[in-house]
N, C-alpha and C. Protein backbone atom coordinates (compact mmCIF):
# COMPACT_ATOMS: atom_id res chain seq x y z
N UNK A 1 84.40 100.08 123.58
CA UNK A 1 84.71 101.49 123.68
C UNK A 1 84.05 102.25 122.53
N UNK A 2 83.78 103.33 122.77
CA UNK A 2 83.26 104.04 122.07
C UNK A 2 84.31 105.28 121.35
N UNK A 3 84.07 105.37 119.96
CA UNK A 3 85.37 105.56 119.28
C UNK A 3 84.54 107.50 119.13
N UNK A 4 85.48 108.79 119.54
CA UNK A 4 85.24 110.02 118.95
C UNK A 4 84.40 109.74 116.88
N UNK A 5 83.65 110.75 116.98
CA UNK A 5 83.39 110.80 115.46
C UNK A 5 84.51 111.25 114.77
N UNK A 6 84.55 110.92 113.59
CA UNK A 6 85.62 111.56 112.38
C UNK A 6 85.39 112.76 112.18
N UNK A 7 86.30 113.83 111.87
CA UNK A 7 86.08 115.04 111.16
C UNK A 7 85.17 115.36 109.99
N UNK A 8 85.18 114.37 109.27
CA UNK A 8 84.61 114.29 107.85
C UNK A 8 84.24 113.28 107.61
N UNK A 9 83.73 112.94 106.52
CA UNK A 9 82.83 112.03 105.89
C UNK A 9 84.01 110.88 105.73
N UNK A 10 84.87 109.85 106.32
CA UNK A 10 85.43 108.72 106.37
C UNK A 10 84.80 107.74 105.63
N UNK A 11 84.80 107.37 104.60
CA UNK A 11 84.46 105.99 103.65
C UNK A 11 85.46 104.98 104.11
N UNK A 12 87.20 105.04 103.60
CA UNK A 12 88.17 104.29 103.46
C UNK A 12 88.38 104.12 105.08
N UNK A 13 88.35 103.15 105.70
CA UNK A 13 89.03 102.87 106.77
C UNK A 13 89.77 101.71 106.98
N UNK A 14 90.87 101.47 107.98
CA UNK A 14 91.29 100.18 107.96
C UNK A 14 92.14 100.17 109.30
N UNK A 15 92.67 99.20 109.83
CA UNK A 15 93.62 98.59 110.76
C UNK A 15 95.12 99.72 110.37
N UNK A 16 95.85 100.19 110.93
CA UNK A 16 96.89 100.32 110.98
C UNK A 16 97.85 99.99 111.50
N UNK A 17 97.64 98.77 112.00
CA UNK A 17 98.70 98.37 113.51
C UNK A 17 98.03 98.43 114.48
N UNK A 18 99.11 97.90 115.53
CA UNK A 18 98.25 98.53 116.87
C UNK A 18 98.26 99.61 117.38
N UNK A 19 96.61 99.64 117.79
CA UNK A 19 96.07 101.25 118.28
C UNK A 19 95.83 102.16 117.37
N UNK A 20 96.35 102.05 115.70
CA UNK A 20 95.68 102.80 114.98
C UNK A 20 94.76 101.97 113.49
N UNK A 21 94.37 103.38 113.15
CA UNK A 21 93.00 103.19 112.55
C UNK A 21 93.54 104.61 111.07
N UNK A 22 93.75 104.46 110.08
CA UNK A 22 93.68 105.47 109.51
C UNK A 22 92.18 105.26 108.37
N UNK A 23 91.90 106.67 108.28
CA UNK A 23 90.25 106.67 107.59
C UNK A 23 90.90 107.75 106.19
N UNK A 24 90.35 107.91 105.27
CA UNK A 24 90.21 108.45 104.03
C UNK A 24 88.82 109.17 103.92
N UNK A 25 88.60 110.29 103.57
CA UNK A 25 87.73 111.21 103.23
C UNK A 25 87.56 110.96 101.48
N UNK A 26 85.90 110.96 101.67
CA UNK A 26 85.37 110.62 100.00
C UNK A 26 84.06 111.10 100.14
N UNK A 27 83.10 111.85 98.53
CA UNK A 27 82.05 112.26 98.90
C UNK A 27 81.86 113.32 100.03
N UNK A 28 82.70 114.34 100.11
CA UNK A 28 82.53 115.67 100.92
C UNK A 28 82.99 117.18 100.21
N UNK A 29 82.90 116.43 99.08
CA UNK A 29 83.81 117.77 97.98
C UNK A 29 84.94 118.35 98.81
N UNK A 30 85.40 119.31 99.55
CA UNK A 30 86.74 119.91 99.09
C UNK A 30 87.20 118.93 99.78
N UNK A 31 87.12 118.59 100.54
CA UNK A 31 87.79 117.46 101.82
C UNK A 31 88.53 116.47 101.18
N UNK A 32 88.01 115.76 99.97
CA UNK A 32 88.04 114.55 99.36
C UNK A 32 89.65 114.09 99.33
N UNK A 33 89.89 112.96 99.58
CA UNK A 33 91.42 112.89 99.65
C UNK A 33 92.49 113.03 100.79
N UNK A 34 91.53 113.78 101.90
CA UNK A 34 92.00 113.63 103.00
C UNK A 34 92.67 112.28 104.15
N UNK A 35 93.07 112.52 104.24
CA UNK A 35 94.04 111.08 105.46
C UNK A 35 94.06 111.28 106.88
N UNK A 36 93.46 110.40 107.21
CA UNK A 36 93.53 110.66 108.94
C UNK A 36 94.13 109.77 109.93
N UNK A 37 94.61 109.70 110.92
CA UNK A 37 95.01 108.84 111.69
C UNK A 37 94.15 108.87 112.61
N UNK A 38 93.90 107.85 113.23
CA UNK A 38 93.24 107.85 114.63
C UNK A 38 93.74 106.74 115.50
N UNK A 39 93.86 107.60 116.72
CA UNK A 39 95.12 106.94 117.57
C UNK A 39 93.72 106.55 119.15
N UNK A 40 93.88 104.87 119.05
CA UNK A 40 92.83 104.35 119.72
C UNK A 40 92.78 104.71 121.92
N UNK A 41 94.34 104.99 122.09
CA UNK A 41 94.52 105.34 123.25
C UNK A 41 94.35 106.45 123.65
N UNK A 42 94.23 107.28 122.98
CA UNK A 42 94.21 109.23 123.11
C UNK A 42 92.43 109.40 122.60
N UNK A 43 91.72 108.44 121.73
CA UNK A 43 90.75 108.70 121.12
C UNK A 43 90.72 110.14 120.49
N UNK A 44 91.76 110.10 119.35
CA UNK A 44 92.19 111.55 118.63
C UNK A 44 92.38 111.42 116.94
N UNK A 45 91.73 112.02 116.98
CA UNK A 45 91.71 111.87 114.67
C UNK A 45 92.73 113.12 114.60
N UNK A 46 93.75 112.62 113.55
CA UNK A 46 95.16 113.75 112.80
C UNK A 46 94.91 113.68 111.56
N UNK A 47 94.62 114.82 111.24
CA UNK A 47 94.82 115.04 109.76
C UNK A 47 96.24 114.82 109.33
N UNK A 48 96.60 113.77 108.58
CA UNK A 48 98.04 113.55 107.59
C UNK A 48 97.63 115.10 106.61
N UNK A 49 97.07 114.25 106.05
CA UNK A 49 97.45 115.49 104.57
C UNK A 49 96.46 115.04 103.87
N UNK A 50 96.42 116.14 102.53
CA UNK A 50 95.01 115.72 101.50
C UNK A 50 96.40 114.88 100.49
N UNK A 51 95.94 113.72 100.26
CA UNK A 51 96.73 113.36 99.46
C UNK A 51 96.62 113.57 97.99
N UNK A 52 95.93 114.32 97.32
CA UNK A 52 95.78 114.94 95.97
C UNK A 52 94.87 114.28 95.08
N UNK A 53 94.04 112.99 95.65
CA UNK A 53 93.44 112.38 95.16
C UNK A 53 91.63 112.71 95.21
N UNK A 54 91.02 113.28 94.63
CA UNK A 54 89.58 113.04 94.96
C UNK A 54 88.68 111.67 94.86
N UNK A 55 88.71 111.25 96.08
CA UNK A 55 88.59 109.98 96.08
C UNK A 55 87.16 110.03 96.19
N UNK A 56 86.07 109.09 95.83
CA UNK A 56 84.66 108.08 95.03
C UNK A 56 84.36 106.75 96.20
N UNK A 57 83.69 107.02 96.60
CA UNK A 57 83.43 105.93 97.19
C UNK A 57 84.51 105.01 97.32
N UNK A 58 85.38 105.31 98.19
CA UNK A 58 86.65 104.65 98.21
C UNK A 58 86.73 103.76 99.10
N UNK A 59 87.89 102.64 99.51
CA UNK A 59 88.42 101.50 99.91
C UNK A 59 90.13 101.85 100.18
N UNK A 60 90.06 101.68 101.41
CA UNK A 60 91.36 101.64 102.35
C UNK A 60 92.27 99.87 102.68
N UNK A 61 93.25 99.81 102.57
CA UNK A 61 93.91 98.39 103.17
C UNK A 61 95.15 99.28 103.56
N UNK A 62 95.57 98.55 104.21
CA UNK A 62 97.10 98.22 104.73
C UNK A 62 98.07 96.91 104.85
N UNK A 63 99.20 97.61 104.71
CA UNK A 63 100.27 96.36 104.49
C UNK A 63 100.76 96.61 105.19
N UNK A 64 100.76 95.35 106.22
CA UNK A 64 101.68 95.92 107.60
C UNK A 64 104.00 95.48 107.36
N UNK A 65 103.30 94.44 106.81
CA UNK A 65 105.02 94.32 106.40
C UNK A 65 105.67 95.72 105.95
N UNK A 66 105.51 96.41 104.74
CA UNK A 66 105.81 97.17 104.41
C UNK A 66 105.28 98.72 104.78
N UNK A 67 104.51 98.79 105.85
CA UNK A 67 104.06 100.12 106.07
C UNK A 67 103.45 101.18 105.45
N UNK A 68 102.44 100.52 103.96
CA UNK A 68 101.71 101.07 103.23
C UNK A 68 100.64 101.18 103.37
N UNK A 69 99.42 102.40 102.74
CA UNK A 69 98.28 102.36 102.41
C UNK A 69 98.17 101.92 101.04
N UNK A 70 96.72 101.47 100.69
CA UNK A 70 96.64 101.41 99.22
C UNK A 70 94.91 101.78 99.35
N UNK A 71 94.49 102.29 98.76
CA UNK A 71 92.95 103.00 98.36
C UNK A 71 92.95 103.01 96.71
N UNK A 72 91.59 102.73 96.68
CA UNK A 72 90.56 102.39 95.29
C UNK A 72 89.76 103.21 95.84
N UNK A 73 89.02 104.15 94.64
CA UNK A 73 88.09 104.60 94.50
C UNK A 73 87.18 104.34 93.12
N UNK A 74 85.94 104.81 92.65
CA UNK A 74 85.17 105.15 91.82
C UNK A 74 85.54 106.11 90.63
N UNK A 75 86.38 107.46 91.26
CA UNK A 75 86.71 108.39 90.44
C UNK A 75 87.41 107.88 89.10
N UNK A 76 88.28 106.69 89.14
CA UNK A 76 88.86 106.04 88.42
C UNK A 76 89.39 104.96 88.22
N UNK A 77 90.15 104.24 87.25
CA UNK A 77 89.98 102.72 87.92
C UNK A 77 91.84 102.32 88.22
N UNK A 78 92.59 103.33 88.80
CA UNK A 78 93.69 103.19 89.35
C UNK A 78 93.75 102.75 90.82
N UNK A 79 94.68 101.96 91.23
CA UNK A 79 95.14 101.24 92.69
C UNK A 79 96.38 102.42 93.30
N UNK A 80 95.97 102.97 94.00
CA UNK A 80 96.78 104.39 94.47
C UNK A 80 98.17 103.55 95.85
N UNK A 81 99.09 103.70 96.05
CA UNK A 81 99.57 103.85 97.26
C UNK A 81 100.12 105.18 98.13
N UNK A 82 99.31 105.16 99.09
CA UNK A 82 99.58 106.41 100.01
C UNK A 82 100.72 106.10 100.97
N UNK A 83 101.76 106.93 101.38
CA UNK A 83 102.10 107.17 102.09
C UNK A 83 101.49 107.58 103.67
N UNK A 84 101.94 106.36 104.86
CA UNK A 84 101.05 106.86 105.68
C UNK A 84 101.24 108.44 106.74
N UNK A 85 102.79 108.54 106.32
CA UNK A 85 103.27 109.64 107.23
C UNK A 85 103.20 110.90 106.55
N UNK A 86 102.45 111.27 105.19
CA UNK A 86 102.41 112.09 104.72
C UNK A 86 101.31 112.18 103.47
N UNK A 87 100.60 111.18 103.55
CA UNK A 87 99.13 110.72 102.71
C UNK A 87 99.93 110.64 101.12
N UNK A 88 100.82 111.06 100.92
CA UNK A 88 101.61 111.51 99.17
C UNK A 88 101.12 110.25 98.55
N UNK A 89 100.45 110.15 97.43
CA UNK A 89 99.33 109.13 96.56
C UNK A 89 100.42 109.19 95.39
N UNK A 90 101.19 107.78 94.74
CA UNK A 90 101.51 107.26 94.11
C UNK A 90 100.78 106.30 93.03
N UNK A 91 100.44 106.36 91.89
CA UNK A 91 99.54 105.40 91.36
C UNK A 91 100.52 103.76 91.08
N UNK A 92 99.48 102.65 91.31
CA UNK A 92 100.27 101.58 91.30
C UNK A 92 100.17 101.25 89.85
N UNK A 93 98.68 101.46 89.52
CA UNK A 93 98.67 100.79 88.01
C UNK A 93 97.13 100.87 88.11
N UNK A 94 96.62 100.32 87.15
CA UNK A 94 95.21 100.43 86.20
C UNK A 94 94.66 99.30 87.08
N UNK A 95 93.63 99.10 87.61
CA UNK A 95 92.55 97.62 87.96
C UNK A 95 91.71 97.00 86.91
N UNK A 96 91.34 98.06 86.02
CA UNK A 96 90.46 97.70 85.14
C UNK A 96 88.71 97.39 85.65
N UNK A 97 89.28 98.20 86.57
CA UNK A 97 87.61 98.59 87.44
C UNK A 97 87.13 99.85 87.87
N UNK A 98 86.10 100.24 87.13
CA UNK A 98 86.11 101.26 87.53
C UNK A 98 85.44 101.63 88.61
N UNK A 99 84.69 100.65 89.60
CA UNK A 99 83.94 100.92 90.54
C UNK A 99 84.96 101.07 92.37
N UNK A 100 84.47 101.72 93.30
CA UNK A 100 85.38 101.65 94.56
C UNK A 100 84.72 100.95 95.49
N UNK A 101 84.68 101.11 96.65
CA UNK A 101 84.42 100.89 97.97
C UNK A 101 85.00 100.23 99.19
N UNK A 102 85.33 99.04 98.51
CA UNK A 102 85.99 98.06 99.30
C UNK A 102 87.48 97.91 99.24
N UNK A 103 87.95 97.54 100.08
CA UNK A 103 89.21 97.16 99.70
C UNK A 103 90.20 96.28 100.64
N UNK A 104 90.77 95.34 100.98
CA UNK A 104 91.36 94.67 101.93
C UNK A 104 92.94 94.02 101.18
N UNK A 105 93.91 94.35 102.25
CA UNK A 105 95.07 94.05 101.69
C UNK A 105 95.52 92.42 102.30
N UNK A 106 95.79 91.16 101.04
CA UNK A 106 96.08 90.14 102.00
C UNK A 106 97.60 89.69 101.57
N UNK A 107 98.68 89.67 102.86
CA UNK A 107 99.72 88.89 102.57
C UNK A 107 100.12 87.65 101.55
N UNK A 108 101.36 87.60 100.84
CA UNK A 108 101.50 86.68 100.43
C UNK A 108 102.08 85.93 100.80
């Protein structure tokens, strides 16, 4: 299937469960920080919210146990958790990296 384009410049993407897909906006200036859902049966992108973060070449995961985002970016070398029903960016702590892009969340 062929998936609608994103609104914006999507770096962070990841699995959300089934049928969704949420993407993160990075590298579009005002946009930056943005949260999207995309719902695979409707083929429809929702803006959540800008979550306050200007995010850098950023990196999206999800935790499906607990129903979290977590995104890394470039801008700095903090591990953010987003809220997915309202994008609200919590910092987890320092990585001690300052580079972004990637990011994958694995169970313990």
């Amino acid at each position: 299937a062929t998936l609608s384009a994103a609104p914006d410049d999507v770096e962070g993407l990841t699995y959300g469960g089934p049928g969704i897909l949420y993407g993160l906006v990075s590298n579009s200036g005002s946009t930056d920080g943005d949260l999207y859902r995309y719902t695979i049966a409707t083929d429809e992108w929702q803006l959540i919210a800008n979550c306050g973060v200007a995010f850098i070449d950023c990196g999206l995961a999800y935790d499906p146990a607990a129903g979290i985002l977590y995104a890394k970016g470039s801008q700095d070398e903090n591990l953010y958790r987003l809220d997915p029903l309202t994008a609200a960016a919590t910092v987890v702590g320092p990585t001690g990296v300052t580079g972004g892009g990637g990011l994958a969340f694995v169970s313990p």
